[in-house]
PDBML (XML) file of the C-alpha atoms, coordinates in Angstrom:
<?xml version="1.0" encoding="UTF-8" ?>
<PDBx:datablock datablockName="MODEL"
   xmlns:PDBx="http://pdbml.pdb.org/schema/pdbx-v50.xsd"
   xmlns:xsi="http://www.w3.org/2001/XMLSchema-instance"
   xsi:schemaLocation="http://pdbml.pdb.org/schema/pdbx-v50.xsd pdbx-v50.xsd">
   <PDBx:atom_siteCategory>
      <PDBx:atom_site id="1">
         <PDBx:B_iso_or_equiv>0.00</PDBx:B_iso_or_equiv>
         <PDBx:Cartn_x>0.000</PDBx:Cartn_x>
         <PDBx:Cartn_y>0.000</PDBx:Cartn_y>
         <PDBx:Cartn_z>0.000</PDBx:Cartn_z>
         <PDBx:auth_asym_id>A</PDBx:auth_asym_id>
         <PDBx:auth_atom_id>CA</PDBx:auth_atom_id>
         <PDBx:auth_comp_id>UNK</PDBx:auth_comp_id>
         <PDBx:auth_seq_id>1</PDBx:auth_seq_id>
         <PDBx:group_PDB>ATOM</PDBx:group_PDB>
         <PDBx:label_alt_id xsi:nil="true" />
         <PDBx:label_asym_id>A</PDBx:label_asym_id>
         <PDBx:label_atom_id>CA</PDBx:label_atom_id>
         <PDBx:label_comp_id>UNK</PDBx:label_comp_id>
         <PDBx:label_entity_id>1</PDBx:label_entity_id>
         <PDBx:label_seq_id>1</PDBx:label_seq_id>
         <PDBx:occupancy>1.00</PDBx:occupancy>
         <PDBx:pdbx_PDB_model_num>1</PDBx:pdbx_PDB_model_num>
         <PDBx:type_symbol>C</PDBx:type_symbol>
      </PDBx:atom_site>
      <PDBx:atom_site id="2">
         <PDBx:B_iso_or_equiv>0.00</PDBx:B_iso_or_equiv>
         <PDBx:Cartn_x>2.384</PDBx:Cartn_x>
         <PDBx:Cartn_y>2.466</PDBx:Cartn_y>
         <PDBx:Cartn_z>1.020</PDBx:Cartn_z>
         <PDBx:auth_asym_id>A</PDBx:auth_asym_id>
         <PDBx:auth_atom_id>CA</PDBx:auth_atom_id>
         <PDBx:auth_comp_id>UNK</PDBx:auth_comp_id>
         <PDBx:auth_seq_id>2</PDBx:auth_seq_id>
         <PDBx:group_PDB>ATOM</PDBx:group_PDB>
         <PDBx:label_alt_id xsi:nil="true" />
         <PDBx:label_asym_id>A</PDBx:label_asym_id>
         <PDBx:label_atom_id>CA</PDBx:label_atom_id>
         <PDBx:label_comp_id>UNK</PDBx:label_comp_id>
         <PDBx:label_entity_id>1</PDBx:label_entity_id>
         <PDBx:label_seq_id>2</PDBx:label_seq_id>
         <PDBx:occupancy>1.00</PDBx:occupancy>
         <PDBx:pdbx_PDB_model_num>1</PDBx:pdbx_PDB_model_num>
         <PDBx:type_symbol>C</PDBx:type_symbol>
      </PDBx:atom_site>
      <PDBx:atom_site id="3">
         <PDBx:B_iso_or_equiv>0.00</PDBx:B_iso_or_equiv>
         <PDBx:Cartn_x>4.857</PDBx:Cartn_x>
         <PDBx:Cartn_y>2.278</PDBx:Cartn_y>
         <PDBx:Cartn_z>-1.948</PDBx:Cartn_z>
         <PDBx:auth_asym_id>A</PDBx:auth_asym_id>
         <PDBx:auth_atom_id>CA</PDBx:auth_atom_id>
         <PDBx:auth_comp_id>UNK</PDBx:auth_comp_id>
         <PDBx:auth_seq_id>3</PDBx:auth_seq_id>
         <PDBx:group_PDB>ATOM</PDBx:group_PDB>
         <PDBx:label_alt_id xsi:nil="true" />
         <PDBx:label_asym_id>A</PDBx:label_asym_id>
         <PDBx:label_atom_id>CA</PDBx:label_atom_id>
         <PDBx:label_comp_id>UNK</PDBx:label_comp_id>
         <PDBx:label_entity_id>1</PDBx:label_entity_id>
         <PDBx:label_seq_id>3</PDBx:label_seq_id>
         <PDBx:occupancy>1.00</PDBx:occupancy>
         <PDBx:pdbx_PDB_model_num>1</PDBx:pdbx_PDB_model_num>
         <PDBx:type_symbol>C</PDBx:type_symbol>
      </PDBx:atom_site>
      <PDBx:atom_site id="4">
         <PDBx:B_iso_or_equiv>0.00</PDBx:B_iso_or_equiv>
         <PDBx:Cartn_x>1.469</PDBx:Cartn_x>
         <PDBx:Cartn_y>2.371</PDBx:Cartn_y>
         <PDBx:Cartn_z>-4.144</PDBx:Cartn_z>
         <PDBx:auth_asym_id>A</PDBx:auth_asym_id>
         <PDBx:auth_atom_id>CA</PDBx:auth_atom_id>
         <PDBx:auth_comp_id>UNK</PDBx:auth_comp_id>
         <PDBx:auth_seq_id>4</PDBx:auth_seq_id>
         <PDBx:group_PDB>ATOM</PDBx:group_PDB>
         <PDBx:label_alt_id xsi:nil="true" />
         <PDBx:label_asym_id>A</PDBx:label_asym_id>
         <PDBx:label_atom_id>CA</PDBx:label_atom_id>
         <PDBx:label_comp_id>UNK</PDBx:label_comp_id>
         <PDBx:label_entity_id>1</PDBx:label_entity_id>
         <PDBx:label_seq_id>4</PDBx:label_seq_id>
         <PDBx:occupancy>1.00</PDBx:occupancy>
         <PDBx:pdbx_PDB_model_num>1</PDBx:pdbx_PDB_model_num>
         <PDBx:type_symbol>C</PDBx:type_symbol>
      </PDBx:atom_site>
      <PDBx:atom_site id="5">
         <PDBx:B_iso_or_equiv>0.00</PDBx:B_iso_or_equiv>
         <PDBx:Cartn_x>0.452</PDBx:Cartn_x>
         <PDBx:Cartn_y>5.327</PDBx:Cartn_y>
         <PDBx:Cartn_z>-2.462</PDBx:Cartn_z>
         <PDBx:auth_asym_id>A</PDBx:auth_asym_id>
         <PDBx:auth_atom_id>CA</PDBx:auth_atom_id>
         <PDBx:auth_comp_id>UNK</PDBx:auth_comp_id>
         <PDBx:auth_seq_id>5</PDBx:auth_seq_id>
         <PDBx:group_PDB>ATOM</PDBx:group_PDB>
         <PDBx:label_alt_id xsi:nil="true" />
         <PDBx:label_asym_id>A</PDBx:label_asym_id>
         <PDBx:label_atom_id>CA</PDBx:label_atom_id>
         <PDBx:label_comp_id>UNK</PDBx:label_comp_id>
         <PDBx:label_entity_id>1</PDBx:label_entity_id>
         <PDBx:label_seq_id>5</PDBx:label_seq_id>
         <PDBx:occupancy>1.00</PDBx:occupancy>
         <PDBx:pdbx_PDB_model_num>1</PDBx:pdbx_PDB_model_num>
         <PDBx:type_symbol>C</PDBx:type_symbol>
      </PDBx:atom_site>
      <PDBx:atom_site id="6">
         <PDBx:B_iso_or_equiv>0.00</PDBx:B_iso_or_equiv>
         <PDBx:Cartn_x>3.465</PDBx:Cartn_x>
         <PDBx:Cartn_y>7.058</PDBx:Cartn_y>
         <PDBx:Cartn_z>-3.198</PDBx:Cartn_z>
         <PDBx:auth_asym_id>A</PDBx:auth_asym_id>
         <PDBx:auth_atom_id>CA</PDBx:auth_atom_id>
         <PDBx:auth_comp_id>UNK</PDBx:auth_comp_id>
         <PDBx:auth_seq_id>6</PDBx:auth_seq_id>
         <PDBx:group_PDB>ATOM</PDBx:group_PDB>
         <PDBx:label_alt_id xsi:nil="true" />
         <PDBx:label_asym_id>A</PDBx:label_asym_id>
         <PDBx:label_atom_id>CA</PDBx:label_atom_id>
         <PDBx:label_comp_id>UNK</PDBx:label_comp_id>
         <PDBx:label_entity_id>1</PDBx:label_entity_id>
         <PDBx:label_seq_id>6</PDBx:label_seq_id>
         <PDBx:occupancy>1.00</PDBx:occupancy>
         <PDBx:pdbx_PDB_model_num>1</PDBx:pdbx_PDB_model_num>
         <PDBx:type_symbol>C</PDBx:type_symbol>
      </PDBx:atom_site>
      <PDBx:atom_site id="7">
         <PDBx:B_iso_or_equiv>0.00</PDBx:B_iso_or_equiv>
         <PDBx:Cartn_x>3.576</PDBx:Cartn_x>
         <PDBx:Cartn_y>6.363</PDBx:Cartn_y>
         <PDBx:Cartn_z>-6.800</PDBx:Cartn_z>
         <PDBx:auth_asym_id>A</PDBx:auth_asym_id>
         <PDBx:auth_atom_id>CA</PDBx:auth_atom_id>
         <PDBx:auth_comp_id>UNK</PDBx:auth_comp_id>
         <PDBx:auth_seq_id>7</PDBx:auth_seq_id>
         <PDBx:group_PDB>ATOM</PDBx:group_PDB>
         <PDBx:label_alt_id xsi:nil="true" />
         <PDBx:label_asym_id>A</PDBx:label_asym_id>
         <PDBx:label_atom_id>CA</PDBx:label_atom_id>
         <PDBx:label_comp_id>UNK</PDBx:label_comp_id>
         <PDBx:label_entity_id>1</PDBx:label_entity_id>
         <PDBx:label_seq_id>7</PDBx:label_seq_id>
         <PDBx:occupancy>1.00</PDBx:occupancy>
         <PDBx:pdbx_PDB_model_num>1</PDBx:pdbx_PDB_model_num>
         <PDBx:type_symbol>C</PDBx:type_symbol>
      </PDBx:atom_site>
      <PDBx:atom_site id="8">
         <PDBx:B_iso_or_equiv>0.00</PDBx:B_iso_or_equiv>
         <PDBx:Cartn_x>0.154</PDBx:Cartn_x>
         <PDBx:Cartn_y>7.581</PDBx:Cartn_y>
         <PDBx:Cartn_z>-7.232</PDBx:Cartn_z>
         <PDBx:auth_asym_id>A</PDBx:auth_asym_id>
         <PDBx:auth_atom_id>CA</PDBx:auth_atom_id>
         <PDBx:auth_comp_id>UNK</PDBx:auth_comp_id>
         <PDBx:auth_seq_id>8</PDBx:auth_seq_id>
         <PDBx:group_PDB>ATOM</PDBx:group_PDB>
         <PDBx:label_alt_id xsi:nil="true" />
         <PDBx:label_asym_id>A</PDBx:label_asym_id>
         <PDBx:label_atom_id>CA</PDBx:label_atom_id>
         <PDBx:label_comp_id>UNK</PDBx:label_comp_id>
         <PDBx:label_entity_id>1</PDBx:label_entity_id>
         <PDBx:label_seq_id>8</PDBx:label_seq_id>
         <PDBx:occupancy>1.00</PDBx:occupancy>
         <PDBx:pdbx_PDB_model_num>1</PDBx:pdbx_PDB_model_num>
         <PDBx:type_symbol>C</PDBx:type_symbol>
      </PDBx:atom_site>
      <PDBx:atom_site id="9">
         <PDBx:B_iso_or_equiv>0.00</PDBx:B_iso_or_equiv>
         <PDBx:Cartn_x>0.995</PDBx:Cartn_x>
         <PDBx:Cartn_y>11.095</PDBx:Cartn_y>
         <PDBx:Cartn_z>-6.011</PDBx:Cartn_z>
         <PDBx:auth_asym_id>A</PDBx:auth_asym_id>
         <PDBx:auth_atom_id>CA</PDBx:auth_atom_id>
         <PDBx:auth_comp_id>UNK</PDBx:auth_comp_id>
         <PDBx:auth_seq_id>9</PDBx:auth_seq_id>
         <PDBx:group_PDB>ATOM</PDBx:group_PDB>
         <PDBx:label_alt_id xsi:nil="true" />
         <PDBx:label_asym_id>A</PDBx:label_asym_id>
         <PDBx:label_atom_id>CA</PDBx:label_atom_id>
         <PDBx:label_comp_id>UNK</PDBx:label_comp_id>
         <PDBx:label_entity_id>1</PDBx:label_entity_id>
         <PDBx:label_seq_id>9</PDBx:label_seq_id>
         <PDBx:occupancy>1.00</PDBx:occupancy>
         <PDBx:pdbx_PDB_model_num>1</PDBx:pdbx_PDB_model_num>
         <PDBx:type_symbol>C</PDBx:type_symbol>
      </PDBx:atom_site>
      <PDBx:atom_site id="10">
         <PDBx:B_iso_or_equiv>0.00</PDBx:B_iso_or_equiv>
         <PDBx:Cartn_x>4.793</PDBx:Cartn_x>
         <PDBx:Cartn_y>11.390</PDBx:Cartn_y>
         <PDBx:Cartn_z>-6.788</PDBx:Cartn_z>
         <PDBx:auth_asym_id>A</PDBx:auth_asym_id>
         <PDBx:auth_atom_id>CA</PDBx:auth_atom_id>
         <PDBx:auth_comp_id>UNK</PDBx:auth_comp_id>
         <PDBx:auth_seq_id>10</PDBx:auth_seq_id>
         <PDBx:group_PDB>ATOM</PDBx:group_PDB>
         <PDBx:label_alt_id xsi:nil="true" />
         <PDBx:label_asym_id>A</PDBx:label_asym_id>
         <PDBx:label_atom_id>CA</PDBx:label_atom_id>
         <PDBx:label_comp_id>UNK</PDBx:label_comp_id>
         <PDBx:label_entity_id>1</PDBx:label_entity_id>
         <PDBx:label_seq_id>10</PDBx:label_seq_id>
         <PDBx:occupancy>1.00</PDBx:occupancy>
         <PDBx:pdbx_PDB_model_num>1</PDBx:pdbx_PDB_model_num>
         <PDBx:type_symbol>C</PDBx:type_symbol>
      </PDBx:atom_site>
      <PDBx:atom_site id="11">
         <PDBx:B_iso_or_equiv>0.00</PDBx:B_iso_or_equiv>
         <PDBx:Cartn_x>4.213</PDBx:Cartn_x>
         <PDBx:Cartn_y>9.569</PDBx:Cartn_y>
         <PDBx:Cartn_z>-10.268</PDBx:Cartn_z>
         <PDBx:auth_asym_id>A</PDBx:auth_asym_id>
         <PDBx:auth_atom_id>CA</PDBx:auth_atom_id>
         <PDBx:auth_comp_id>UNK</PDBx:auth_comp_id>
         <PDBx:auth_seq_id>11</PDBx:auth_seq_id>
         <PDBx:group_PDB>ATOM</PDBx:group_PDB>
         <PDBx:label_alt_id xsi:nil="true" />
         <PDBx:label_asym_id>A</PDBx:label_asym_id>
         <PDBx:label_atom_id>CA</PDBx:label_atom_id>
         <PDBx:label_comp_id>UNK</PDBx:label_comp_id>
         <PDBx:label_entity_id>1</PDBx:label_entity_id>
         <PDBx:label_seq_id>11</PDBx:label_seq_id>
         <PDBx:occupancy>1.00</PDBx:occupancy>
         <PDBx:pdbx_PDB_model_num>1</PDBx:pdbx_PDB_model_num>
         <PDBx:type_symbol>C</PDBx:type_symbol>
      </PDBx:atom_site>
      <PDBx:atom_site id="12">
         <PDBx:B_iso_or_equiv>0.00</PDBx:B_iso_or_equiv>
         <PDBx:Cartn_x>7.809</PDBx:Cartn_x>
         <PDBx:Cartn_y>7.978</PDBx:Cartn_y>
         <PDBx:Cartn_z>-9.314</PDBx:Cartn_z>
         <PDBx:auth_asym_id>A</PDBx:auth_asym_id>
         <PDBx:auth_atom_id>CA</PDBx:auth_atom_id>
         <PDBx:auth_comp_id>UNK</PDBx:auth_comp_id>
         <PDBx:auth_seq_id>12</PDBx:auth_seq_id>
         <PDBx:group_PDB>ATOM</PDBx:group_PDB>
         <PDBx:label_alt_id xsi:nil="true" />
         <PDBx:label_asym_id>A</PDBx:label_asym_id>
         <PDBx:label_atom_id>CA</PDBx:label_atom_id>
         <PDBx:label_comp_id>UNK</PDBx:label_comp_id>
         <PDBx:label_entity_id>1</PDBx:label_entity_id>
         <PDBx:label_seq_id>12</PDBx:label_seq_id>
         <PDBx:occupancy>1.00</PDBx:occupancy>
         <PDBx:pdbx_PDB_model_num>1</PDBx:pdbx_PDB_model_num>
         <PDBx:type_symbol>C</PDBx:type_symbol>
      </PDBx:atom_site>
      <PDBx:atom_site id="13">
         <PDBx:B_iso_or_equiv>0.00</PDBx:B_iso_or_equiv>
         <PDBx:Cartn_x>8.471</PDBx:Cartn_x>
         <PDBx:Cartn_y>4.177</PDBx:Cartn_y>
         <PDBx:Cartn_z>-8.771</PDBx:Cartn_z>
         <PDBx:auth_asym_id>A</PDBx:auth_asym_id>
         <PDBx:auth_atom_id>CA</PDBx:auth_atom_id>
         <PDBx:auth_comp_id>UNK</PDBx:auth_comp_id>
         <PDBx:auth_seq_id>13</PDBx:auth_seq_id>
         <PDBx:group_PDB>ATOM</PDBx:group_PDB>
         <PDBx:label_alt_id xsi:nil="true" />
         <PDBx:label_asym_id>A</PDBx:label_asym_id>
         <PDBx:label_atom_id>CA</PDBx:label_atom_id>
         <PDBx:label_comp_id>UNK</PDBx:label_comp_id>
         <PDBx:label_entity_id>1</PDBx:label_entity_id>
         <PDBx:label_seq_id>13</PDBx:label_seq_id>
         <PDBx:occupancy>1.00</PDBx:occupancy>
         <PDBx:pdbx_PDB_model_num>1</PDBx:pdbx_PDB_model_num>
         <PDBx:type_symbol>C</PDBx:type_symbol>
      </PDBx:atom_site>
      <PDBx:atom_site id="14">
         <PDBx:B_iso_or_equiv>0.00</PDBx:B_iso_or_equiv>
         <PDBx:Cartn_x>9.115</PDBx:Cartn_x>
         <PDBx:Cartn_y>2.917</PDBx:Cartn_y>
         <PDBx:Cartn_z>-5.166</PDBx:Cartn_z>
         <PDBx:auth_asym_id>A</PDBx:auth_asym_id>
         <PDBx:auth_atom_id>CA</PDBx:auth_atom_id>
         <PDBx:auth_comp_id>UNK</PDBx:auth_comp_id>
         <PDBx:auth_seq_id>14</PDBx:auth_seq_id>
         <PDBx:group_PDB>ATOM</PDBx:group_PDB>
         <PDBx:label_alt_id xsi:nil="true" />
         <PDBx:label_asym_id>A</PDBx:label_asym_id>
         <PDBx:label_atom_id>CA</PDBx:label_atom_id>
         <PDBx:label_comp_id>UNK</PDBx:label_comp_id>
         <PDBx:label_entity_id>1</PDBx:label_entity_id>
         <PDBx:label_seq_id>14</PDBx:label_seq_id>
         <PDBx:occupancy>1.00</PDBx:occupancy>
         <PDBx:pdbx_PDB_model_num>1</PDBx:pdbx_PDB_model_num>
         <PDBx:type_symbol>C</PDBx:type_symbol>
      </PDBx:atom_site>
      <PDBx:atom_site id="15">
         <PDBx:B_iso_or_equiv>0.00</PDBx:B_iso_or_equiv>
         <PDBx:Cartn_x>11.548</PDBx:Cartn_x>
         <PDBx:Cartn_y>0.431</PDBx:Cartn_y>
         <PDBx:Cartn_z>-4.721</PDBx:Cartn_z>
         <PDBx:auth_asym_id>A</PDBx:auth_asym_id>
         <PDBx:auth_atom_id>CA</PDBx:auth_atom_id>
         <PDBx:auth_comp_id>UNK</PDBx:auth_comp_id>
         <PDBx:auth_seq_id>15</PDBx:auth_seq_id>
         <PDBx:group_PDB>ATOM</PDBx:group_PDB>
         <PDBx:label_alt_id xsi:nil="true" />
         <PDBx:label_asym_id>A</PDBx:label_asym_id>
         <PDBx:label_atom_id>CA</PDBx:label_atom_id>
         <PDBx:label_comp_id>UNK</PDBx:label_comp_id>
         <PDBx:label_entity_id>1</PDBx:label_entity_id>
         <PDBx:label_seq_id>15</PDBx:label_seq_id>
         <PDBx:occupancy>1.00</PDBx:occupancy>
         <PDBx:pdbx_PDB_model_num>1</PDBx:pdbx_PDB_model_num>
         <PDBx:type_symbol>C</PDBx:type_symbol>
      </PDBx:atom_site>
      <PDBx:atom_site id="16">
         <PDBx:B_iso_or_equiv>0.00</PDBx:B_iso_or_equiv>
         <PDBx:Cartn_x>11.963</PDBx:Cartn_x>
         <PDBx:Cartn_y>-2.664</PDBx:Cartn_y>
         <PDBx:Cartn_z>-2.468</PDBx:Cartn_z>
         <PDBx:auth_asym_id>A</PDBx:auth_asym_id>
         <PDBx:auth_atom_id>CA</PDBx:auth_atom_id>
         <PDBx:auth_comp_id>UNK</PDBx:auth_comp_id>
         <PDBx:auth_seq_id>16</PDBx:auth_seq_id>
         <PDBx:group_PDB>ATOM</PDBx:group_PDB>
         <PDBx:label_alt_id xsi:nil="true" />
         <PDBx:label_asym_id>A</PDBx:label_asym_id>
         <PDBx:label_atom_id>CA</PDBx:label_atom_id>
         <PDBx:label_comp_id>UNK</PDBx:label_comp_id>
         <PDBx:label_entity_id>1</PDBx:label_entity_id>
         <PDBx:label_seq_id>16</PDBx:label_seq_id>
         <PDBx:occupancy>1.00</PDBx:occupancy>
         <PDBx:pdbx_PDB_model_num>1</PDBx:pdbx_PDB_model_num>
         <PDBx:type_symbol>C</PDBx:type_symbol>
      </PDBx:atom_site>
      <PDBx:atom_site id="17">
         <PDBx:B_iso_or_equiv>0.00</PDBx:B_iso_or_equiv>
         <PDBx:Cartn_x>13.400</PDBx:Cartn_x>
         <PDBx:Cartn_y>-0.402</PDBx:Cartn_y>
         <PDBx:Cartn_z>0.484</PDBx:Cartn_z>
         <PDBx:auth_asym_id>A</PDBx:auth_asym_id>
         <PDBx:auth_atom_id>CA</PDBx:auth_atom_id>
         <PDBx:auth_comp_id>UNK</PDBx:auth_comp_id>
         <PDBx:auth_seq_id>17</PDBx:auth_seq_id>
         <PDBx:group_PDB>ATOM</PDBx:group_PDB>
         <PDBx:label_alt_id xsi:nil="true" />
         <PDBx:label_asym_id>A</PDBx:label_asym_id>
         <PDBx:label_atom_id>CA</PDBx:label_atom_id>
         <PDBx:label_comp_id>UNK</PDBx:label_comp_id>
         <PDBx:label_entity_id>1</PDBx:label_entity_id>
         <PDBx:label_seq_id>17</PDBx:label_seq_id>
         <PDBx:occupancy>1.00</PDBx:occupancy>
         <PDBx:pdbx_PDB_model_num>1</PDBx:pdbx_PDB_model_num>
         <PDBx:type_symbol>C</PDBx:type_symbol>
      </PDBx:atom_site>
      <PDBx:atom_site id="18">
         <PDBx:B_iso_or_equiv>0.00</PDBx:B_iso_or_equiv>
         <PDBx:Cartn_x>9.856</PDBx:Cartn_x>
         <PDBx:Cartn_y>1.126</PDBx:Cartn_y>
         <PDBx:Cartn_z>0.676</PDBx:Cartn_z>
         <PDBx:auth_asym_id>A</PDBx:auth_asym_id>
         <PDBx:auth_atom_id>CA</PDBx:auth_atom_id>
         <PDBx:auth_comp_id>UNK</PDBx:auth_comp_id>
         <PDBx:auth_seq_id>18</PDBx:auth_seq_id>
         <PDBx:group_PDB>ATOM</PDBx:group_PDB>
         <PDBx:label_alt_id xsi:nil="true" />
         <PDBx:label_asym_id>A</PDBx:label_asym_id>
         <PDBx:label_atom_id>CA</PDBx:label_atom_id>
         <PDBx:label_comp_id>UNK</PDBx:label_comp_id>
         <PDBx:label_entity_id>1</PDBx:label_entity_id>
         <PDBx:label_seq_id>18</PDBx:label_seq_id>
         <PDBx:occupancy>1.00</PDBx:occupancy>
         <PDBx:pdbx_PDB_model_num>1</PDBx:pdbx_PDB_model_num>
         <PDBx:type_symbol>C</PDBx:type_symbol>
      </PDBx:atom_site>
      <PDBx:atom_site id="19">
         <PDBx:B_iso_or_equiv>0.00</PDBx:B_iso_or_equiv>
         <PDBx:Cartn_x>8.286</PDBx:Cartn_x>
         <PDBx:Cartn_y>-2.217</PDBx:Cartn_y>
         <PDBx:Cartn_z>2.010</PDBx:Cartn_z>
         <PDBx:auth_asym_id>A</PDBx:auth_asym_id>
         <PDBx:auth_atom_id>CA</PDBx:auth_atom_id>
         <PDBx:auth_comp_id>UNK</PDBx:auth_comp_id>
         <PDBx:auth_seq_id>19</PDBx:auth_seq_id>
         <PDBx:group_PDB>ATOM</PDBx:group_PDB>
         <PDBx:label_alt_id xsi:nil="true" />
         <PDBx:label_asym_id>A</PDBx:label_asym_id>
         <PDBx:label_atom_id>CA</PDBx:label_atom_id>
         <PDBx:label_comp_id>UNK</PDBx:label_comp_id>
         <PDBx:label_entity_id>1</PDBx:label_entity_id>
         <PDBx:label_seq_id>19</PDBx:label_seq_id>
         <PDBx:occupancy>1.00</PDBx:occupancy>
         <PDBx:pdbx_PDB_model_num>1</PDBx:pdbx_PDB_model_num>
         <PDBx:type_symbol>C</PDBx:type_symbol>
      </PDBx:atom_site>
      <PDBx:atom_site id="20">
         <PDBx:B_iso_or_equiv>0.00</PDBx:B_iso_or_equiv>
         <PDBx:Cartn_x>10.167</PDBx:Cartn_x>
         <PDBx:Cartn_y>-1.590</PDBx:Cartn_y>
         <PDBx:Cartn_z>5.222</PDBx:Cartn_z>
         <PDBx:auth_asym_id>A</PDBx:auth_asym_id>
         <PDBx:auth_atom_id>CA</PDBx:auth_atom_id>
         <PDBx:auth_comp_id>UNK</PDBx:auth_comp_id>
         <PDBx:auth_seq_id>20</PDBx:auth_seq_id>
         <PDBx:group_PDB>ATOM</PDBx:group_PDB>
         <PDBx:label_alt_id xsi:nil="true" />
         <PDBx:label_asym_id>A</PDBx:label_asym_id>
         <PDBx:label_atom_id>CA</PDBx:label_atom_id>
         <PDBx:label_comp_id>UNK</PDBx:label_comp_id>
         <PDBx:label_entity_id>1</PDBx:label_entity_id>
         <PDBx:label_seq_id>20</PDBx:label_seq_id>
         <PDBx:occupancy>1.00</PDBx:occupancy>
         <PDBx:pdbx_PDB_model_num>1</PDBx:pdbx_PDB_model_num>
         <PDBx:type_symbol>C</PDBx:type_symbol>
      </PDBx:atom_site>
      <PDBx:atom_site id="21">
         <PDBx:B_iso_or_equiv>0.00</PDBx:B_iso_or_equiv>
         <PDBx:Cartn_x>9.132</PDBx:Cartn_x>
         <PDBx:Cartn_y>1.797</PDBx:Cartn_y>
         <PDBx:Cartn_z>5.549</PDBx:Cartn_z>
         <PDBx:auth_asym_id>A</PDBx:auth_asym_id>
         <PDBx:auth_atom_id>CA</PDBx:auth_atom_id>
         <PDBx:auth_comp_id>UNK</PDBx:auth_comp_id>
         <PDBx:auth_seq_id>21</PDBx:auth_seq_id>
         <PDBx:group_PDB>ATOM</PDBx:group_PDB>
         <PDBx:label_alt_id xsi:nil="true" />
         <PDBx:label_asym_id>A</PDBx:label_asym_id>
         <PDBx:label_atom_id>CA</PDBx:label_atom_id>
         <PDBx:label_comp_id>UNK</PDBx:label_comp_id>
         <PDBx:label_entity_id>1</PDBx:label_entity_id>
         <PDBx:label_seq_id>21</PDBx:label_seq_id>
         <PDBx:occupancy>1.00</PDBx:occupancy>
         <PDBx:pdbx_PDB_model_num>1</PDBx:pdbx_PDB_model_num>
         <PDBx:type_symbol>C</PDBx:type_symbol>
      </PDBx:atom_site>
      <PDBx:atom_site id="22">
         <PDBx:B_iso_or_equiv>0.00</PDBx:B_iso_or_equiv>
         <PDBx:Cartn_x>5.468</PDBx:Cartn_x>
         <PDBx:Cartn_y>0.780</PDBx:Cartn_y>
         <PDBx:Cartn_z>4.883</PDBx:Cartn_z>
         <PDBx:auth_asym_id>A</PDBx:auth_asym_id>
         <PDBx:auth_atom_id>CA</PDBx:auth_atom_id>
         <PDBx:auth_comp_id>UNK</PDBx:auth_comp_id>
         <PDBx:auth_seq_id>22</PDBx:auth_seq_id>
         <PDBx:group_PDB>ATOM</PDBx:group_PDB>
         <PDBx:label_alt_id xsi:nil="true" />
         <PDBx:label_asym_id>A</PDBx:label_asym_id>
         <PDBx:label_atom_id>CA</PDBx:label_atom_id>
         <PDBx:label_comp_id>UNK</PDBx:label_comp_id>
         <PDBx:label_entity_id>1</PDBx:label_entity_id>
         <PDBx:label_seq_id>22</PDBx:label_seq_id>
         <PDBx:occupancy>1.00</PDBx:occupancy>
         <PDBx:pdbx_PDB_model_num>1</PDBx:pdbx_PDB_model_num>
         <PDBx:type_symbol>C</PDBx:type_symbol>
      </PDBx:atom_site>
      <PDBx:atom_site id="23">
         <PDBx:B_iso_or_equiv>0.00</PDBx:B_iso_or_equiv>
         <PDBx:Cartn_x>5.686</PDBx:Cartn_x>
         <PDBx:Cartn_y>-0.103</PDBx:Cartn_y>
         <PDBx:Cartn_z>8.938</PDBx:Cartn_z>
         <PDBx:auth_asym_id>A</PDBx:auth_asym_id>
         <PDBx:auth_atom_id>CA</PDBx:auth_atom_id>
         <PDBx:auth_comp_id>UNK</PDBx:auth_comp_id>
         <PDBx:auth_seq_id>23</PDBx:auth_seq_id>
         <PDBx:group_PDB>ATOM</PDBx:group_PDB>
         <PDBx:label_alt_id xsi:nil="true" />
         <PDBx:label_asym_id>A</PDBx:label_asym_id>
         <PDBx:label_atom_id>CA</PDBx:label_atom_id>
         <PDBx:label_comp_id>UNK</PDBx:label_comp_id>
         <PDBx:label_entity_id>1</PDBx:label_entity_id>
         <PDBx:label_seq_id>23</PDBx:label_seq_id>
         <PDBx:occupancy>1.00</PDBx:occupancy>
         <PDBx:pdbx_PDB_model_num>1</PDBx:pdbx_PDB_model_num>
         <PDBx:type_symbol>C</PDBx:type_symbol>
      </PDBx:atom_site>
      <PDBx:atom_site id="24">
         <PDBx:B_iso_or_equiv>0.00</PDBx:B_iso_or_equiv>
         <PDBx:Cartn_x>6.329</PDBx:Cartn_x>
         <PDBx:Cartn_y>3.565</PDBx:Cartn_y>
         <PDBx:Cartn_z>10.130</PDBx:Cartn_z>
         <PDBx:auth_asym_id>A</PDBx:auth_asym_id>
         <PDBx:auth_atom_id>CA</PDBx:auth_atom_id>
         <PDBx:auth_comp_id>UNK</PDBx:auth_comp_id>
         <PDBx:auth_seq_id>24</PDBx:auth_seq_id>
         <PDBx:group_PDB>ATOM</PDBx:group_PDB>
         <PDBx:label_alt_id xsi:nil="true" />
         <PDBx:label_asym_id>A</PDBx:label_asym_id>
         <PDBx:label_atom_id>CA</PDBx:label_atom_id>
         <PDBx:label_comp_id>UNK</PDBx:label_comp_id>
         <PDBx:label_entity_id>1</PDBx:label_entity_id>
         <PDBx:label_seq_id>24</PDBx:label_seq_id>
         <PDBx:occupancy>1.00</PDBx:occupancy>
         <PDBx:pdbx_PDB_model_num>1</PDBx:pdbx_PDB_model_num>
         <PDBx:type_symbol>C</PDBx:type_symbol>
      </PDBx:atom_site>
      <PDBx:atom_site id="25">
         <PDBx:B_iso_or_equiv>0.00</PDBx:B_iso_or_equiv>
         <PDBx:Cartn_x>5.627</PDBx:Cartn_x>
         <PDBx:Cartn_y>5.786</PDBx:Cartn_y>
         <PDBx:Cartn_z>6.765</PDBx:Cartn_z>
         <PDBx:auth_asym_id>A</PDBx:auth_asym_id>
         <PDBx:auth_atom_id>CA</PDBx:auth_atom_id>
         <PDBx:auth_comp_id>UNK</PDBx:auth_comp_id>
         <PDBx:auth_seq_id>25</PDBx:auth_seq_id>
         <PDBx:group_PDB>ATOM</PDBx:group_PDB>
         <PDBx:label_alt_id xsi:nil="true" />
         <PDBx:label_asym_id>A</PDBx:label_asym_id>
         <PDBx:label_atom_id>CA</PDBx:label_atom_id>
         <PDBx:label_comp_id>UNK</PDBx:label_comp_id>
         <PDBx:label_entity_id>1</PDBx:label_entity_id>
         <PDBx:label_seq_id>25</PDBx:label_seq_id>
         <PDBx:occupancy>1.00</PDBx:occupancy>
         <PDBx:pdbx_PDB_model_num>1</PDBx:pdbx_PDB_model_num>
         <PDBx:type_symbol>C</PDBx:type_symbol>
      </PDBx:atom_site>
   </PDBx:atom_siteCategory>
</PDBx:datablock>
């Protein structure tokens, strides 16, 4: 969710480091 979340506002692409943030975004 939160990597999808990001790319839908930044228009960027998250990477694999954003699964761990998706704990504490």
């Amino acid at each position: 969710t939160m990597p999808r979340i990001k790319a839908l506002t930044t228009g960027s692409i998250p990477g694999f480091i954003d699964v761990v943030m998706n704990l504490n975004s």
